[in-house]
Every structure is written in C-alpha cells, then in structure tokens.
Protein backbone atom coordinates (compact mmCIF):
# COMPACT_ATOMS: atom_id res chain seq x y z
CA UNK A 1 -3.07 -1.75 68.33
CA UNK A 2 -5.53 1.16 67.18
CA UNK A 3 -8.93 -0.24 66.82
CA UNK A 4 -9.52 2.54 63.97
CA UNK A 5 -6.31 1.34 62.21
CA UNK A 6 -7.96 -0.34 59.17
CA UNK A 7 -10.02 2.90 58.50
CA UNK A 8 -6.53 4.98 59.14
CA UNK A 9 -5.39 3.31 56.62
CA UNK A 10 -8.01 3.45 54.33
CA UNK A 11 -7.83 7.24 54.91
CA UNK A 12 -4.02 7.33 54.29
CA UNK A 13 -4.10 5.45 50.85
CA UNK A 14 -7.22 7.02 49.27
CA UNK A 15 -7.13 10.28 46.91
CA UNK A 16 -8.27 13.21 47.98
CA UNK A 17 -10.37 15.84 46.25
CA UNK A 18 -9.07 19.01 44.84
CA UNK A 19 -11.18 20.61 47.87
CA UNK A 20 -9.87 18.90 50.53
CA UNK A 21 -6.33 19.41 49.35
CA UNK A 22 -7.29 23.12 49.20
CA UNK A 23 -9.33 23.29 52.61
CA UNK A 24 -6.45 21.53 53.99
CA UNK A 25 -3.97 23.67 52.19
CA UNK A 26 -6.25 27.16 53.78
CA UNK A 27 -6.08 25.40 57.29
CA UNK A 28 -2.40 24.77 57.53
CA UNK A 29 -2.07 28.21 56.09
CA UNK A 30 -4.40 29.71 59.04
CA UNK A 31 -2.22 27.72 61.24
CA UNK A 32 1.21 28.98 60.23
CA UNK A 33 -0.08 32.68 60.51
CA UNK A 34 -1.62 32.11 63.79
CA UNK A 35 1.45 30.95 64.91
CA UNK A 36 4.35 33.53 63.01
CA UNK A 37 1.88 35.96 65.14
CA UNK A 38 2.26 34.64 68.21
CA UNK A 39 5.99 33.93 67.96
CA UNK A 40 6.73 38.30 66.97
CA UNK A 41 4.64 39.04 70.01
CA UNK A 42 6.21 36.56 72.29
CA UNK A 43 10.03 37.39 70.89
CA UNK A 44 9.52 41.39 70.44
CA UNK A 45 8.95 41.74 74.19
CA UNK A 46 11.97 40.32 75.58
CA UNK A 47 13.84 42.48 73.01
CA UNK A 48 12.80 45.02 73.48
CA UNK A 49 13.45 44.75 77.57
CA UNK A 50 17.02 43.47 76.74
CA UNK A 51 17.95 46.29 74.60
CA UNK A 52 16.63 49.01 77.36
CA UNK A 53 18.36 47.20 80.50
CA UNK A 54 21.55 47.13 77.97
CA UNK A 55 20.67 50.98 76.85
CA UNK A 56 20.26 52.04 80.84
CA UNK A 57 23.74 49.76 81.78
CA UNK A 58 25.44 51.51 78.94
CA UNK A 59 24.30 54.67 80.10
CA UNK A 60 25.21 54.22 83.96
CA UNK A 61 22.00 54.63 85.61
CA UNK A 62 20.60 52.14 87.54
CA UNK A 63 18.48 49.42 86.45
CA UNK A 64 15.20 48.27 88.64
CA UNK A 65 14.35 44.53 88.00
C-alpha cells in the first residue's frame, strides 16, 4: 500500500479551482501538440522514403538501400 494514499485520496475527491482546471486544461493541451508534432515528423519520413523506393521500382532503376 501507498504511504501517500490518504492524501491521494484527499486530492482525488476535493474540487478544484477554475485555475487549476484551466492550467491543467493549457498543460494537456501543450502536451497533445507536442506530441501531434512529433508523430508528422516521425510518420512523414518513412513516407516519404516508401513512396521514392516505390517511384524508382516503378520506374526500373535500381534502388540503393
């Protein structure tokens, strides 16, 4: 057992302020961008590789890995 459990709790079951719902809100919000960005750059590249390997098969020229 969690020796902070009793104050998790407490945390858990009390209101929050309109600002913490808002600072919370702008965090998650930070979070989610951060994160779309980092997902287009990771997925674009691989793409973008595929599509020329498939463009230079197509086209019959040889293809260095």
């Amino acid at each position: 057992m969690n020796p902070n459990y009793g104050y998790q709790l407490y945390q858990a079951e009390r209101t929050q302020t309109r600002a913490e719902i808002l600072s919370g809100d702008a965090r998650r919000g930070q979070t989610a961008a951060a994160s779309a960005r980092r997902g287009r750059r990771g997925a674009a590249r691989p793409a973008r590789a595929r599509g020329i390997m498939a463009l230079n098969i197509i086209a019959g020229r040889a293809v260095r890995a």
